[in-house]
Protein backbone atom coordinates (compact mmCIF):
# COMPACT_ATOMS: atom_id res chain seq x y z
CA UNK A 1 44.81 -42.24 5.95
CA UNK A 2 47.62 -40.77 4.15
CA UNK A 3 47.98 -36.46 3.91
CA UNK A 4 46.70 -36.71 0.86
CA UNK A 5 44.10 -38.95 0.75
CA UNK A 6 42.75 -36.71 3.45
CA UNK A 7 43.03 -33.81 1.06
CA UNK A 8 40.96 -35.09 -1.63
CA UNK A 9 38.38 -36.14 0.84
CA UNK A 10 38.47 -32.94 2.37
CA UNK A 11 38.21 -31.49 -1.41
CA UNK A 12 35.21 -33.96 -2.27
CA UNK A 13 33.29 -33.21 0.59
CA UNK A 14 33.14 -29.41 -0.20
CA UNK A 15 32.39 -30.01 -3.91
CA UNK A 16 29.39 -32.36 -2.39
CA UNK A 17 27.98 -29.44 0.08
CA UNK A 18 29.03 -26.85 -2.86
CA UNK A 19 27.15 -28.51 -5.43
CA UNK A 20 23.80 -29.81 -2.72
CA UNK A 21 24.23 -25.55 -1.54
CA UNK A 22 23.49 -24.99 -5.21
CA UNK A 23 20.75 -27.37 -5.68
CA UNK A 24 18.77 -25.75 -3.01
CA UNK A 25 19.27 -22.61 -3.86
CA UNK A 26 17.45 -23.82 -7.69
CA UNK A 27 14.80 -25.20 -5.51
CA UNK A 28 14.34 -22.16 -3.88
CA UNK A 29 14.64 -20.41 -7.00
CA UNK A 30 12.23 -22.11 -8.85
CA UNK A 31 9.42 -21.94 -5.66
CA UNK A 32 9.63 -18.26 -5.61
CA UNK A 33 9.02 -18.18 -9.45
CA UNK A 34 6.36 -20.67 -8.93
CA UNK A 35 4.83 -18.44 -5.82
CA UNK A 36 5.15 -15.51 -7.91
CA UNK A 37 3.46 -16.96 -10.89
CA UNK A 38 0.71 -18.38 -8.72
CA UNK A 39 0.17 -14.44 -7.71
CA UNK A 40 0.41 -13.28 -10.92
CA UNK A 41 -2.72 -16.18 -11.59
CA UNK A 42 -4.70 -14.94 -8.52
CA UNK A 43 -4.52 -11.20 -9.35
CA UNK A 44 -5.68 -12.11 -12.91
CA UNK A 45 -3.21 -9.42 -14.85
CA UNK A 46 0.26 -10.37 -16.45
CA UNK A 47 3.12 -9.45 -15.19
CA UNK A 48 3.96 -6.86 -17.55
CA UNK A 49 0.70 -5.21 -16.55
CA UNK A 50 1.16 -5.27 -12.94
CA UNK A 51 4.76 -3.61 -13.72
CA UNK A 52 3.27 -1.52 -15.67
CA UNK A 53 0.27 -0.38 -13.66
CA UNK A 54 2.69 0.16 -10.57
CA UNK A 55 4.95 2.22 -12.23
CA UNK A 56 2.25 4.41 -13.75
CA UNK A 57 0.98 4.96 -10.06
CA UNK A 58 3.92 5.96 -8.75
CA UNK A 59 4.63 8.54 -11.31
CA UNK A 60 1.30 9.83 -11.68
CA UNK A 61 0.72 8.84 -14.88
CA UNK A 62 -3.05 8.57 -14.88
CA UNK A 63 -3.43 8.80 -18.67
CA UNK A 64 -1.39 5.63 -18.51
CA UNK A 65 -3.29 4.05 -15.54
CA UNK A 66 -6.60 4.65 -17.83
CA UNK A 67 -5.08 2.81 -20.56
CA UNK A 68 -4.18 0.14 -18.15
CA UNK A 69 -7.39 -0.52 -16.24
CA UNK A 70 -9.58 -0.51 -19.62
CA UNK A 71 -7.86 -3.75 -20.49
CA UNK A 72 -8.04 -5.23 -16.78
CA UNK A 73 -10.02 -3.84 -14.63
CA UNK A 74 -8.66 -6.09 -11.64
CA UNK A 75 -5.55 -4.01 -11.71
CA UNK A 76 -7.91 -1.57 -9.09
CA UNK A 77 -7.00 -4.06 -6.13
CA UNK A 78 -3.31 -5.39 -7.39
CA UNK A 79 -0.80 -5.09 -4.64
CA UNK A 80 1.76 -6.11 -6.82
CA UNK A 81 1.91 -9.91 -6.91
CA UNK A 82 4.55 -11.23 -9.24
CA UNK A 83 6.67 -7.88 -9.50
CA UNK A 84 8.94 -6.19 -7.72
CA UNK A 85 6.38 -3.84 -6.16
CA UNK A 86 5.05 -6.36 -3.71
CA UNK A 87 7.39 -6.34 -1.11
CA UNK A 88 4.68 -3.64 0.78
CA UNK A 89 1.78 -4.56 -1.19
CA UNK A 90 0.93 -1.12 -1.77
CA UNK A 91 -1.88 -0.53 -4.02
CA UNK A 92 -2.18 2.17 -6.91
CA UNK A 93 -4.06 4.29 -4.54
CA UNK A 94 -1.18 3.81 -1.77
CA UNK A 95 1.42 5.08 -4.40
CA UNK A 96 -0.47 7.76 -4.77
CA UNK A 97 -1.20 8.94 -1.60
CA UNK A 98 2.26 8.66 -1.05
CA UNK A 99 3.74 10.30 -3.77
CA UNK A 100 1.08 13.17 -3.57
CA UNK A 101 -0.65 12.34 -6.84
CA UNK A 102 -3.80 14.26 -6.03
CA UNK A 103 -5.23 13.86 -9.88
CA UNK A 104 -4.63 10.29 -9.34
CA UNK A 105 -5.72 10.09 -5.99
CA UNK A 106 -9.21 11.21 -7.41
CA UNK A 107 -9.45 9.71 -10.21
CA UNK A 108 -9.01 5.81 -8.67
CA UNK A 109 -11.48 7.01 -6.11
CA UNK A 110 -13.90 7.53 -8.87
CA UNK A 111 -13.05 4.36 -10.21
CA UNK A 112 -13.59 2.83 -6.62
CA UNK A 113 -10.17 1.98 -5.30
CA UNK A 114 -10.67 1.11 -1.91
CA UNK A 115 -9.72 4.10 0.41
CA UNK A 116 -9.16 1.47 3.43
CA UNK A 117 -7.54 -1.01 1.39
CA UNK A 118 -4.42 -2.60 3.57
CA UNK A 119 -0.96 -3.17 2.53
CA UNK A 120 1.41 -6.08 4.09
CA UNK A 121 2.14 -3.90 6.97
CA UNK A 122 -1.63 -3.56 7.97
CA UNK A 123 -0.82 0.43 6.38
CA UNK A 124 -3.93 2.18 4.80
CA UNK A 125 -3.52 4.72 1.85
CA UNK A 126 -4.28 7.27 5.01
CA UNK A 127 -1.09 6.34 6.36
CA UNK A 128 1.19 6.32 3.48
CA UNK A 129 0.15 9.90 2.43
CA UNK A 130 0.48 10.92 6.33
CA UNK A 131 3.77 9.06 6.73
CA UNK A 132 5.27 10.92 3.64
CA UNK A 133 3.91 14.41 4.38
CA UNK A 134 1.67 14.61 2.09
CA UNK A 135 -1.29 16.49 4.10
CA UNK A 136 -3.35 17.53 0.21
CA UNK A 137 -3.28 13.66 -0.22
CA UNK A 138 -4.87 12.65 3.52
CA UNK A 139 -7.50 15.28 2.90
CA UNK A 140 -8.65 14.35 0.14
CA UNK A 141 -8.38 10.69 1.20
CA UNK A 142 -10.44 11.65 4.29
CA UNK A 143 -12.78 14.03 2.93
CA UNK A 144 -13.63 12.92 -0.63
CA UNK A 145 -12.67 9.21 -0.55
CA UNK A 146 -14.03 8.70 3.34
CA UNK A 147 -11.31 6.94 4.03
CA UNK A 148 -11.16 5.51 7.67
CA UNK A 149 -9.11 7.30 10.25
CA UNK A 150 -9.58 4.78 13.08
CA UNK A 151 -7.64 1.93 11.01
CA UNK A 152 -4.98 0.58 12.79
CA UNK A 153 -1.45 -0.79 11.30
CA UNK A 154 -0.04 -4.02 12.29
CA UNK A 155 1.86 -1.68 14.78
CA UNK A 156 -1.22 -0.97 16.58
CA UNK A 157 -0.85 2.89 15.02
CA UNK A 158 -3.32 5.49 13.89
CA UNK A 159 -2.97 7.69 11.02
CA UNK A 160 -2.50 10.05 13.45
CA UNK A 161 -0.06 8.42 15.38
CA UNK A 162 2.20 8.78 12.44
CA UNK A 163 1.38 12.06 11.84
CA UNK A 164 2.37 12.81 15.33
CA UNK A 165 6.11 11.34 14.62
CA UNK A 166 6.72 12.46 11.16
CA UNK A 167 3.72 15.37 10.10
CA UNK A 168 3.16 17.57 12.79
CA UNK A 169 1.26 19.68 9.76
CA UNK A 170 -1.53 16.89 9.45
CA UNK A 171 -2.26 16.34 13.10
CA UNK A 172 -4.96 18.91 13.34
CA UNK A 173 -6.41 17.35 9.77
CA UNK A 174 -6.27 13.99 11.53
CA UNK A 175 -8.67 16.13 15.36
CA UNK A 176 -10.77 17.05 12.74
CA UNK A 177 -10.95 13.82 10.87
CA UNK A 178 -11.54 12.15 14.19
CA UNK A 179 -14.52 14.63 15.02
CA UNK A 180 -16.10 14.53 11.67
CA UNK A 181 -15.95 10.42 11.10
CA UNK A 182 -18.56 9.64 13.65
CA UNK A 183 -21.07 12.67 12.28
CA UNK A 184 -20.70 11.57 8.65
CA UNK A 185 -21.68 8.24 10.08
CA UNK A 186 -25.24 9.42 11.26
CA UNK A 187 -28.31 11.12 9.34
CA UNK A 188 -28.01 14.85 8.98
CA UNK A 189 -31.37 14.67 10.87
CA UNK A 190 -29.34 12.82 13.82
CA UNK A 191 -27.49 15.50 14.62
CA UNK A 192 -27.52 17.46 18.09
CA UNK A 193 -27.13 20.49 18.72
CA UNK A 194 -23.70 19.48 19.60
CA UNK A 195 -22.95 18.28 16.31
CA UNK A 196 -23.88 21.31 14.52
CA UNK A 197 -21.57 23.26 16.82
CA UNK A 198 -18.82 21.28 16.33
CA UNK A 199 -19.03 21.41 12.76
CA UNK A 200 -19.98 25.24 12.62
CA UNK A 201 -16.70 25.32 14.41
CA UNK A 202 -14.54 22.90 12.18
CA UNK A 203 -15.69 25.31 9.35
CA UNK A 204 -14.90 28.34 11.12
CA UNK A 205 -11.59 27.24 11.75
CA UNK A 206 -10.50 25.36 8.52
């Protein structure tokens, strides 16, 4: 084979794996909007609302997020499917918590966002407000929403585990957390003696 005969096969074989490179990345393309749409189905909002909603959350827009969840109320539970947002499949209430939204924070508790409510990374609304220093947001989380302080992440971490790496101000939130879960868990009538101490003292030193 002549020098340039073995140029222009050189040359066609590159436009071949140039043009098959393209192909599959159309295929991949279109499968990711086809996943994405198929999310979009699941969740049961439109894009345009999930955008919306998510961007409302993390602002702290709740006169917004009102709006929102009057016309679908599944936007409550959205992680984000379809959108930008769900890359952590945070949910309004993890936005929140991590922005420090506490208006917001209470007001999709009253609406019954789920407190416990996981994101891809196995992180709880408990954890994003810890892991962003936001110690008004994990209270509130913890002691109006009853959110769950023994969740784990898929890193095998605690809320407080975070806190002790990045918000030395919530650890002693997160003792007393710890203390209080298991008594909110019983009767007031099932309380020792013990239990009344302990919370006499959680009081005395709040």
């Amino acid at each position: 084979m002549s020098t340039e005969h073995a140029k222009a096969a050189k040359r066609a074989a590159l436009w071949a794996a140039d043009e098959h490179a393209c192909r599959q990345a159309d295929v991949a393309e279109n499968a990711r909007q086809t996943a994405a749409a198929a999310s979009l189905a699941a969740a049961g909002v439109s894009k345009e609302e999930g955008r919306r909603w998510m961007e409302a959350a993390k602002s702290g827009k709740v006169h917004e997020q009102k709006r929102l969840l009057a016309g679908a109320p599944r936007l409550l539970a959205y992680q984000g499917q379809g959108t930008n947002y769900s890359f952590t499949g945070h949910t309004a209430l993890h936005w929140a918590a991590a922005k420090g939204h506490l208006a917001a924070i209470k007001w999709l508790l009253l609406k019954g966002a789920n407190p416990n409510a996981q994101n891809h990374a196995g992180a709880t609304p408990l954890h994003a407000a810890v892991s962003n220093s936001q110690v008004a947001a994990a209270s509130m989380l913890l002691f109006e929403g009853e959110a769950d302080p023994e969740l784990r992440d898929d890193f095998g971490e605690l809320a407080l585990d975070v806190a002790l790496e990045r918000c030395h101000a919530a650890v002693k939130l997160m003792h007393i957390a710890a203390k209080v879960v298991p008594m909110r868990k019983q009767e007031a009538q099932q309380w020792s003696l013990r239990d009344m101490r302990t919370l006499l003292g959680l009081v005395d030193s709040g």
